[in-house]
Protein backbone atom coordinates (compact mmCIF):
# COMPACT_ATOMS: atom_id res chain seq x y z
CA UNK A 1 10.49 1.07 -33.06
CA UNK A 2 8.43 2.40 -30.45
CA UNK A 3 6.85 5.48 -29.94
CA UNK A 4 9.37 7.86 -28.54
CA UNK A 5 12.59 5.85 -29.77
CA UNK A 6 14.89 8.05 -31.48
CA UNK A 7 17.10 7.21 -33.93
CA UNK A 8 20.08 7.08 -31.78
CA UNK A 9 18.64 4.65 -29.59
CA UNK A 10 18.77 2.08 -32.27
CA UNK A 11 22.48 1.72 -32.84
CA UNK A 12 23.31 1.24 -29.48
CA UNK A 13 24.23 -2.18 -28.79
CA UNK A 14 21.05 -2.47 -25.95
CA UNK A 15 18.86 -0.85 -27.74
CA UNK A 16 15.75 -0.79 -25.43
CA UNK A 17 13.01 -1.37 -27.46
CA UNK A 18 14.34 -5.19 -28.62
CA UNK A 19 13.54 -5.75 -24.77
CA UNK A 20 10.43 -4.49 -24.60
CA UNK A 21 11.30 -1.34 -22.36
CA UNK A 22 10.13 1.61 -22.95
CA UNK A 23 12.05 4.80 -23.42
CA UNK A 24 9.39 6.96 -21.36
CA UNK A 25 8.45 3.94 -18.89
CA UNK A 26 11.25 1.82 -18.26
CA UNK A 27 9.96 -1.67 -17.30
CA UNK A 28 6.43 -0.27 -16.83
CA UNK A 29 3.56 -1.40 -19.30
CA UNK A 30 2.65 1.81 -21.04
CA UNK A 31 -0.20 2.80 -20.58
CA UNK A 32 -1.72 -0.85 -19.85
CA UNK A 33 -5.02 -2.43 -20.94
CA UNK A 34 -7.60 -2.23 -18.35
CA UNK A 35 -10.58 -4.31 -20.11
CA UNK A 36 -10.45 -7.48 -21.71
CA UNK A 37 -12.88 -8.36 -24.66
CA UNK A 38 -16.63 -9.44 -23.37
CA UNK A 39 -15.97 -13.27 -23.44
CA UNK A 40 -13.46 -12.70 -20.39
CA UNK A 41 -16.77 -10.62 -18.62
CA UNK A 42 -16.70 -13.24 -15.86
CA UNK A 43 -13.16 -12.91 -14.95
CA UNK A 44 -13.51 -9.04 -15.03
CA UNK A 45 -16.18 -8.99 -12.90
CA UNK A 46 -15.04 -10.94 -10.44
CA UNK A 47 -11.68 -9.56 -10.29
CA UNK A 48 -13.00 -5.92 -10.23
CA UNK A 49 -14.91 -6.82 -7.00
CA UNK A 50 -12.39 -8.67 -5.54
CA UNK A 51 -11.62 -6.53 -1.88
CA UNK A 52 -15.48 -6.97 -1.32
CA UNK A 53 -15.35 -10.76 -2.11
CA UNK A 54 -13.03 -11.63 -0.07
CA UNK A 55 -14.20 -9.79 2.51
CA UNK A 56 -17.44 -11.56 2.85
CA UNK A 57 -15.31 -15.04 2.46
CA UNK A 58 -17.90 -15.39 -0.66
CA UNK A 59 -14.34 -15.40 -3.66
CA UNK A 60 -14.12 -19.11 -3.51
CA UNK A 61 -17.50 -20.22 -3.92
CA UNK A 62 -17.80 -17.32 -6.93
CA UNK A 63 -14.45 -18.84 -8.75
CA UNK A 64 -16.39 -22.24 -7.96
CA UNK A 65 -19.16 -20.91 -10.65
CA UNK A 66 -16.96 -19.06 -12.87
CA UNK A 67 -17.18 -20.82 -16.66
CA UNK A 68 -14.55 -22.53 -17.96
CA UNK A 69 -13.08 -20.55 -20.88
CA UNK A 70 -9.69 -20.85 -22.85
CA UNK A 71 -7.09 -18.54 -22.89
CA UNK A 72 -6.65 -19.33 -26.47
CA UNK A 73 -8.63 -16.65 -27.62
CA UNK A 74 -6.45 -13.60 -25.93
CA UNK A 75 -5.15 -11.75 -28.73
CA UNK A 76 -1.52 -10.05 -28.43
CA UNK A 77 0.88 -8.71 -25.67
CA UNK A 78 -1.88 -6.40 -23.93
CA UNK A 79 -4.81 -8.81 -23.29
CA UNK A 80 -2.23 -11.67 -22.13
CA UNK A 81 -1.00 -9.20 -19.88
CA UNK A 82 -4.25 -8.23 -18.11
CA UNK A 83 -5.54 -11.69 -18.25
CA UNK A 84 -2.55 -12.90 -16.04
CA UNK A 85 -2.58 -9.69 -13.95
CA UNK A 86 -6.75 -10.55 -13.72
CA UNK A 87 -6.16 -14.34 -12.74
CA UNK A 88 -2.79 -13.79 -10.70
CA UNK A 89 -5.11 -11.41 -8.06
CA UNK A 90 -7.94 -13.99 -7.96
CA UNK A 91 -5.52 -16.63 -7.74
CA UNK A 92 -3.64 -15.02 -4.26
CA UNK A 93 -7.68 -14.07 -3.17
CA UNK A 94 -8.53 -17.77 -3.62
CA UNK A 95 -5.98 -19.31 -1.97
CA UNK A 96 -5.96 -16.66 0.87
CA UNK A 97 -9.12 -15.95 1.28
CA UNK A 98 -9.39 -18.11 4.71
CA UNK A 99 -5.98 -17.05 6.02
CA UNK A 100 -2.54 -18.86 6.11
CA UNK A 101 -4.64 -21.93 8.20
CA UNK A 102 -7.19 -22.41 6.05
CA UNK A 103 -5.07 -21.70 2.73
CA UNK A 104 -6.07 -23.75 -0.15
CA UNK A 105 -4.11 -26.61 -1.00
CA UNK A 106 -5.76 -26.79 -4.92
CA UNK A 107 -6.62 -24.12 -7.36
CA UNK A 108 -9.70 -25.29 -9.21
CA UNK A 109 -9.35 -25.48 -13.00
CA UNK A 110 -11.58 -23.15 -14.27
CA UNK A 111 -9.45 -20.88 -12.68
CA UNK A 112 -6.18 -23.25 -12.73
CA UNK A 113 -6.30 -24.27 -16.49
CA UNK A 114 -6.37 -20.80 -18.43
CA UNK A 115 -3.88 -19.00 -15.62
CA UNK A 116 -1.09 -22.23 -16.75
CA UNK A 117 -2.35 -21.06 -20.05
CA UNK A 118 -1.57 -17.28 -20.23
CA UNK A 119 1.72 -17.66 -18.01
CA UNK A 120 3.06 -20.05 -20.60
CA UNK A 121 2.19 -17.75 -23.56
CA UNK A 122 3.78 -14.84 -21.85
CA UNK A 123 6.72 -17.06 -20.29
CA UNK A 124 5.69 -15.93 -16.57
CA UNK A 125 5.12 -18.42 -13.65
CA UNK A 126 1.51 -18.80 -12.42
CA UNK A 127 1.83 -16.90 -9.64
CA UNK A 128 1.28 -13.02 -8.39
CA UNK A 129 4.43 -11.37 -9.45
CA UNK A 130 5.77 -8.18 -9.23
CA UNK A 131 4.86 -7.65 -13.35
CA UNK A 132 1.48 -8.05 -12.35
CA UNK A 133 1.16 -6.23 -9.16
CA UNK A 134 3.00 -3.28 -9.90
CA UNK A 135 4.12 -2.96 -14.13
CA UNK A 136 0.98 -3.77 -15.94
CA UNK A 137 -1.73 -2.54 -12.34
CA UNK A 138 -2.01 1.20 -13.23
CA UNK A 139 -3.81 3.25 -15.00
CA UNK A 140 -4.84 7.24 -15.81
CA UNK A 141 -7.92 7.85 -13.46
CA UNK A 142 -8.46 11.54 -15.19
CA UNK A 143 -6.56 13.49 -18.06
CA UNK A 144 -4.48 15.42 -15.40
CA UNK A 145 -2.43 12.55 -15.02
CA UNK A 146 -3.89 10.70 -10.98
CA UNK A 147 -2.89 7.33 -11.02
CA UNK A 148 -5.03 4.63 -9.91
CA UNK A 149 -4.63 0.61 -10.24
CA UNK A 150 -6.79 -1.83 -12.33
CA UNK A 151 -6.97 -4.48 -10.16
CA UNK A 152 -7.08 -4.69 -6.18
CA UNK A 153 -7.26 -6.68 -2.86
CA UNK A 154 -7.80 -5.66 0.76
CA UNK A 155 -6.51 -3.02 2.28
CA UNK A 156 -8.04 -0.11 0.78
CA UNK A 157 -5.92 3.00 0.68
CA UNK A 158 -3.36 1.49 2.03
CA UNK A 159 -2.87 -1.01 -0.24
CA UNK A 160 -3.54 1.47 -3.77
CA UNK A 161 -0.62 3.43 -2.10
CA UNK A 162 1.57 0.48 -1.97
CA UNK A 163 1.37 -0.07 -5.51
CA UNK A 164 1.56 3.24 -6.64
CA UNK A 165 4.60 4.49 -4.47
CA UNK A 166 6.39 1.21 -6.26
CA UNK A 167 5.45 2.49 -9.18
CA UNK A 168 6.68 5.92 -8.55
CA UNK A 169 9.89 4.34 -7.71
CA UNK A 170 9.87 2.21 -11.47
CA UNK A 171 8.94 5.65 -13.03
CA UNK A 172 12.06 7.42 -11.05
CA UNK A 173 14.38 4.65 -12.56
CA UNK A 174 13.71 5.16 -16.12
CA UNK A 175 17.08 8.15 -16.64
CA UNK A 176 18.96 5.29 -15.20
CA UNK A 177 17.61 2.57 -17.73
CA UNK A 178 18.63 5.00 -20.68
CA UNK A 179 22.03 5.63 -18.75
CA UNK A 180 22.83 2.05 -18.87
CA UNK A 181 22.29 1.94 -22.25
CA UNK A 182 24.37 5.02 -23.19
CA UNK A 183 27.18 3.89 -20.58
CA UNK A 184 27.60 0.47 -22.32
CA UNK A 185 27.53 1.78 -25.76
CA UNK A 186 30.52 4.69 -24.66
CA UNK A 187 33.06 2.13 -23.34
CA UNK A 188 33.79 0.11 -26.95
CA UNK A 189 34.37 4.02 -28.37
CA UNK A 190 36.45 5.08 -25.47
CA UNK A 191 33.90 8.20 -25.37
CA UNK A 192 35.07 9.37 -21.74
CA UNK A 193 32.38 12.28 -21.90
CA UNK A 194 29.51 10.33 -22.61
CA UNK A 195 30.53 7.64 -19.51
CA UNK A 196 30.56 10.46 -17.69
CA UNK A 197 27.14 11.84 -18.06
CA UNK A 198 25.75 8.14 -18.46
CA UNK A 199 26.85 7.30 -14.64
CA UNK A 200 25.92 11.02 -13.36
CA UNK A 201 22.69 10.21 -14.42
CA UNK A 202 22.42 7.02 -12.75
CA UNK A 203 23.49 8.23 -9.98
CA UNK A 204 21.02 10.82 -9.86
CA UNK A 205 18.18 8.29 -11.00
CA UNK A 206 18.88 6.07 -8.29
CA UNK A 207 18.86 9.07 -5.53
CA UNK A 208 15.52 9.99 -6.80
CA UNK A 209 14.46 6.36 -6.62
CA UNK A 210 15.25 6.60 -2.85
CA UNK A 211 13.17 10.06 -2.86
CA UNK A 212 10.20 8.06 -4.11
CA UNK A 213 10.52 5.07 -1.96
CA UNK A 214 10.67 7.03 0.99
CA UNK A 215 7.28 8.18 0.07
CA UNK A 216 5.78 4.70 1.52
CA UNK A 217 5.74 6.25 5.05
CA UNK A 218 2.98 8.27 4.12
CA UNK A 219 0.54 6.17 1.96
CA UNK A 220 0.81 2.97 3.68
CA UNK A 221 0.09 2.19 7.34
CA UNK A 222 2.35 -0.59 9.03
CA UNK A 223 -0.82 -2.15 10.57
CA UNK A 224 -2.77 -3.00 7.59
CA UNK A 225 0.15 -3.45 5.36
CA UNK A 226 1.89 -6.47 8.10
CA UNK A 227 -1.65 -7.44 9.09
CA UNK A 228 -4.07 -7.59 6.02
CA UNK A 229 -1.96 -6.58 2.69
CA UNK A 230 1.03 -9.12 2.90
CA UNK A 231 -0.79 -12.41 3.02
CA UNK A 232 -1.91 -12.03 -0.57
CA UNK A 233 1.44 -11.19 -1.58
CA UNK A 234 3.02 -14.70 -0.07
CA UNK A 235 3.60 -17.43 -2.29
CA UNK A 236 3.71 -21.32 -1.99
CA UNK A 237 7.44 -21.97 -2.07
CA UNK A 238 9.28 -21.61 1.31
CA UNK A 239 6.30 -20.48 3.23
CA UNK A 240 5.33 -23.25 6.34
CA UNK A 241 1.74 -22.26 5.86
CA UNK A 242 1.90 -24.43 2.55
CA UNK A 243 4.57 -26.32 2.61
CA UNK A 244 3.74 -28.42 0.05
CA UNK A 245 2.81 -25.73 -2.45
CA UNK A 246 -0.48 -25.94 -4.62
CA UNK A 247 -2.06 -28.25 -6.94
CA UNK A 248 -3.03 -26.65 -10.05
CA UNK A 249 -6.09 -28.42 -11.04
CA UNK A 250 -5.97 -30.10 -14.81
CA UNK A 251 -2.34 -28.61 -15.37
CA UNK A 252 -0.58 -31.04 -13.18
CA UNK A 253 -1.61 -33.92 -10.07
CA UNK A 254 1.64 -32.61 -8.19
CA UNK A 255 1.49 -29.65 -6.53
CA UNK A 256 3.84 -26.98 -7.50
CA UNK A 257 5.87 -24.22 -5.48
CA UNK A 258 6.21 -20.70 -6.78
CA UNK A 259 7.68 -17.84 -4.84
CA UNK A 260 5.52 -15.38 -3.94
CA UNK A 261 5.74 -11.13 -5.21
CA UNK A 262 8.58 -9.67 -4.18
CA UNK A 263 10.63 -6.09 -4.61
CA UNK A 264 13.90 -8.90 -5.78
CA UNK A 265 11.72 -9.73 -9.05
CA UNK A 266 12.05 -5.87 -10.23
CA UNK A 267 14.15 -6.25 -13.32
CA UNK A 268 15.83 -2.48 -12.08
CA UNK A 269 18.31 -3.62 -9.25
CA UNK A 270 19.46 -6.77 -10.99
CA UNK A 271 20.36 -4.32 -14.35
CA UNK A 272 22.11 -1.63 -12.20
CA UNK A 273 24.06 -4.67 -10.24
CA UNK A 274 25.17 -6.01 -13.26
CA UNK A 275 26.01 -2.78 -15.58
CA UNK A 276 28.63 -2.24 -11.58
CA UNK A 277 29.98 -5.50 -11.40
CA UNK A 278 28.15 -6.08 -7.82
CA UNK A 279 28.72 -9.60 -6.60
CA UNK A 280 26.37 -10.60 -3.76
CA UNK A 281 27.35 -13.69 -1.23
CA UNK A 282 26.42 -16.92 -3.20
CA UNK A 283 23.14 -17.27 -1.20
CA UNK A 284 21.85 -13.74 -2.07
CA UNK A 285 22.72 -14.39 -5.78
CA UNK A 286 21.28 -17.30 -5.33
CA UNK A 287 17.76 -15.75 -4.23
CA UNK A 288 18.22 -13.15 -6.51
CA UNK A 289 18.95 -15.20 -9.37
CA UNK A 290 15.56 -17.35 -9.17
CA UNK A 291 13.94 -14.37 -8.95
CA UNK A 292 14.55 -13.67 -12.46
CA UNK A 293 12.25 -16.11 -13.34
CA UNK A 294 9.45 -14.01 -12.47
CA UNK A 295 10.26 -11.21 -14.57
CA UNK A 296 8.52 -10.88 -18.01
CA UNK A 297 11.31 -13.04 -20.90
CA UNK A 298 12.55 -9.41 -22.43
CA UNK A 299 13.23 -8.04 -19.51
CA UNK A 300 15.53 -10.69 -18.31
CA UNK A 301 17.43 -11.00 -21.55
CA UNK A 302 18.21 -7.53 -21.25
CA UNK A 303 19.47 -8.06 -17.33
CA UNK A 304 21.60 -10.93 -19.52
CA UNK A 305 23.05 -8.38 -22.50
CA UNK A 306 24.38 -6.13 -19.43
CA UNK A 307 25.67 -8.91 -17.79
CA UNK A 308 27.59 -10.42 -21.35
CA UNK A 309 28.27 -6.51 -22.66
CA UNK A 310 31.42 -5.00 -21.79
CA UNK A 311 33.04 -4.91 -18.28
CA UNK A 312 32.40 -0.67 -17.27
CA UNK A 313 34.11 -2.01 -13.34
CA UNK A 314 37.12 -3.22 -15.23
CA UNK A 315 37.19 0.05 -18.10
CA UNK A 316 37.27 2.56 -14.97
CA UNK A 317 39.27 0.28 -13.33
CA UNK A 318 42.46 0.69 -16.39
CA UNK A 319 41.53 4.38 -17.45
CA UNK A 320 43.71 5.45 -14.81
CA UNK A 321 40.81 8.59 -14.60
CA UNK A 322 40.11 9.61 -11.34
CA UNK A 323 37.12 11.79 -11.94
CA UNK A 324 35.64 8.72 -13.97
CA UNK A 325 36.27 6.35 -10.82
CA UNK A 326 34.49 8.89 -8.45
CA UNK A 327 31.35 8.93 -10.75
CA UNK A 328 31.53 5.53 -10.79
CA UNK A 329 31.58 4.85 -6.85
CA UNK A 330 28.59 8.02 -6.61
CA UNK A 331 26.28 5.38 -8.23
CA UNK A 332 27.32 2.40 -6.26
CA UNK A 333 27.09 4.59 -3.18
CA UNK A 334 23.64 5.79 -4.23
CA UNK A 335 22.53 2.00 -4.65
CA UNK A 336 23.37 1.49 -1.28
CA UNK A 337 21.93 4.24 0.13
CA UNK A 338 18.87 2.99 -1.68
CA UNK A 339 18.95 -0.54 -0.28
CA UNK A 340 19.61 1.27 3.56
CA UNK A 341 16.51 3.07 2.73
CA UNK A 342 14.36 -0.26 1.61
CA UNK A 343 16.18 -2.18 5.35
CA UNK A 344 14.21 0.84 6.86
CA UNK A 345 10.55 0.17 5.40
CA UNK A 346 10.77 -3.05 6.04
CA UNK A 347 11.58 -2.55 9.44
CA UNK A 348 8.90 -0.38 10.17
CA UNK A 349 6.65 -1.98 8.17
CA UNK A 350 7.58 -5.93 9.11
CA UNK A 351 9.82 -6.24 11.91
CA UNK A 352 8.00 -3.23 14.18
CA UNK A 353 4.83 -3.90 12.90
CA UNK A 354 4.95 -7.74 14.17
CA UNK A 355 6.27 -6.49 17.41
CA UNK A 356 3.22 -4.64 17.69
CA UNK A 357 0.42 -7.02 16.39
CA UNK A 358 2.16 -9.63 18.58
CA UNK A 359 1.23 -7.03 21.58
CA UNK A 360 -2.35 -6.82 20.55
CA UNK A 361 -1.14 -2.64 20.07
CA UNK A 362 -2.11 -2.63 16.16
CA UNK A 363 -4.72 -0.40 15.57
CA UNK A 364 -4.90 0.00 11.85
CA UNK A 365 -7.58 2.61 10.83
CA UNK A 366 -7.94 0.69 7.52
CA UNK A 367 -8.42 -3.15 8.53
CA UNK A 368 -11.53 -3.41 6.91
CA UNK A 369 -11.34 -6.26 4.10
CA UNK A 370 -8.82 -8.39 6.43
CA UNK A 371 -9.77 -12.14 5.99
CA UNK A 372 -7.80 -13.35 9.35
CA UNK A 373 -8.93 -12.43 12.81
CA UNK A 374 -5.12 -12.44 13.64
CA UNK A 375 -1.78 -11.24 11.50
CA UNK A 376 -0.47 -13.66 9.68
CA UNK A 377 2.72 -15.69 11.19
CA UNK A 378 4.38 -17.76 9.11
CA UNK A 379 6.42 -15.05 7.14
CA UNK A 380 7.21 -13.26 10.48
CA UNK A 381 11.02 -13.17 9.86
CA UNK A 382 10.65 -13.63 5.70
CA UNK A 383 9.85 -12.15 2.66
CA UNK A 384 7.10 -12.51 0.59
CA UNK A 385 9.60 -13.96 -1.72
CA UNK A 386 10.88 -16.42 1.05
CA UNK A 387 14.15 -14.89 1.45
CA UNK A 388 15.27 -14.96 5.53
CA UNK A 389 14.12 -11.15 4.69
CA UNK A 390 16.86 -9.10 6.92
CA UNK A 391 20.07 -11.44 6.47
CA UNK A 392 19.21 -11.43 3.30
CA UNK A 393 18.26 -7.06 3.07
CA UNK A 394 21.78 -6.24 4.95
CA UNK A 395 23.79 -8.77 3.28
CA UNK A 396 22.65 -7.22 -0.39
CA UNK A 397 23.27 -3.81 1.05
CA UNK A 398 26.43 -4.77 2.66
CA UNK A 399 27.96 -6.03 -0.97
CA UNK A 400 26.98 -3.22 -2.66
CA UNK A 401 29.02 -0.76 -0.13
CA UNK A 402 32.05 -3.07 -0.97
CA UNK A 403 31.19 -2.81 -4.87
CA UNK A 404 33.28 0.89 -4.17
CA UNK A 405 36.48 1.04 -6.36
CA UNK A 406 39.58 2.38 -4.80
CA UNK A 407 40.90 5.54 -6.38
């Protein structure tokens, strides 16, 4: 049992500690390693220096000299963890250090070899996901509490407040994790009161989820998040600027495609669509469904036991109890309003932002560390994930609203 489990937690029948989420951080690493042992020195350095690096278009040839060392030697959850959050940022620096026309087409494999490694032993693709970028990439920078991350790339502040509003909006989510668990439990023991309070507080959970996002617009400028940040979030599956994907030198002679990080691979959403019965248009699910793949094995399974638990849609649905049905459509209202709230960031920040660094009107104050000496174009109209990123934004949101239950 994990620190902070109480006894209660136990008996319920999703129990969050068999899935590896903590009752204080949700889907977050607590408290995350931030060293490995000295054998891995080379990776560490490397990685720690990587905005500089790449910057002075000097990453590859310094991955070029890195030693070939094993992954075998990584001992438990924590080091894999950092190793793949350590060799999933050098990775995306590597293969972007040159922009999208110059990307490379193989990863070497003293780089290629132990990152296949660690991503089998921890069931994750070999690829920057969002388990790397945002749920194992913080840590404590002084007792009172300021959050920093371990691991960066260009775009300065703008990019540490990318990562860390995400993470606020993780954090926010936690009451709603717990509620989910509670709110499953209560429908076998027709506990009415207990529903009650489970979906108030998801509701609530997911409204301050939309407080935190919201807080994007004033950590992260548009410019340098469109023009500099986003490229090393892209992947090498639906993205024309490697259509082919990447060879991943010593693992295998074909190159392989892997969707790049993306808001869809945050185990939250897909656990509050599931515990409210929200059925997306087969495409979206679609998306959304081989996004799973990126999330760490635990935190699927437990996106799985909400989807095989109970129906709570169909319980409110026969209980005949109006008060319990207008709870109920509060959180699926709240989602939406949440996924309105993401359509507007990425407007600003994608759509807008384009518009203006096709105009040559981008002045970003915080540029410095971009590898391109133009925005990137290939992802223009998608995601980093390689979703058709508005159809797809709208048509999520749109299915949600329609999730409401008639009184």
């Amino acid at each position: 049992m994990e620190d902070g489990d109480s006894p209660e937690e136990t008996l319920l029948p999703l129990a969050l500690s068999r899935f590896q989420v903590s009752e204080e951080y949700g889907f977050l690493r607590p408290n995350p390693l931030t060293e490995l042992p000295a054998p891995y020195g080379p990776w560490m350095e490397i990685a720690h220096d990587l905005p500089q690096l790449i910057a002075s278009h000097r990453l590859r040839s310094q991955v070029h000299q890195m030693p070939q060392l094993s992954a075998q030697h990584l001992r438990g959850q924590e080091e894999l963890h950092l190793a793949h959050l350590v060799l999933s940022f050098i990775t995306m620096g590597y293969v972007w250090q040159e922009g999208e026309e110059d990307a490379a087409k193989v990863l070497p494999r003293n780089l290629a070899i132990p990152f296949w490694e660690v991503s089998q032993a921890l069931g994750l693709p070999p690829i920057l996901s969002h388990a790397d970028f945002v749920l194992a990439n913080w840590r404590r920078k002084n007792p009172n509490g300021n959050l920093d991350t371990i691991i960066s790339l260009p775009g300065g502040e703008s990019l540490r407040g990318f990562i860390l509003v995400t993470l606020l909006v993780e954090k926010a989510a936690v009451p709603g994790i717990k509620a989910i668990a509670r709110a499953i439990g209560a429908i076998p023991q027709l506990d009415a009161g207990t529903l009650h309070r489970a979906l108030r507080e998801l509701a609530e959970a997911i409204g301050d989820m939309s407080q935190a996002l919201r807080r994007m617009h004033d950590h992260v400028d548009p410019a340098v998040f469109y023009a500099v940040i986003r490229i090393f979030l892209s992947g090498w599956r639906d993205n024309p600027a490697m259509p082919h994907g990447l060879i991943y030198e010593g693992v295998s002679e074909e190159p392989m495609a892997f969707s790049g990080g993306s808001a869809a691979q945050s185990t939250v959403l897909h656990a509050f669509d599931e515990l409210l019965g929200i059925r997306h248009s087969p495409e979206s699910a679609a998306f959304l469904h081989r996004m799973r793949d990126y999330m760490p094995p635990p935190h699927r399974a437990f996106v799985e036991a909400i989807r095989r638990a109970p129906s709570l849609r169909q319980h409110v649905l026969s209980s005949g109890d109006a008060q319990l049905c207008a709870t109920f459509n509060q959180c699926v209202s709240a989602l939406a309003d949440f996924r309105s709230s993401h359509i507007t960031i990425v407007t600003r920040y994608i759509a807008i932002a384009a518009a203006k660094a096709k105009d040559g009107r981008a002045e970003p104050g915080d540029r410095a560390g971009s590898p391109v000496g133009k925005p990137p174009s290939a992802l223009e109209a998608k995601g980093t994930g390689g979703s058709h990123i508005f159809s797809f934004l709208k048509s999520v949101r749109d299915t949600t609203r329609e999730g409401m239950l008639s009184a």
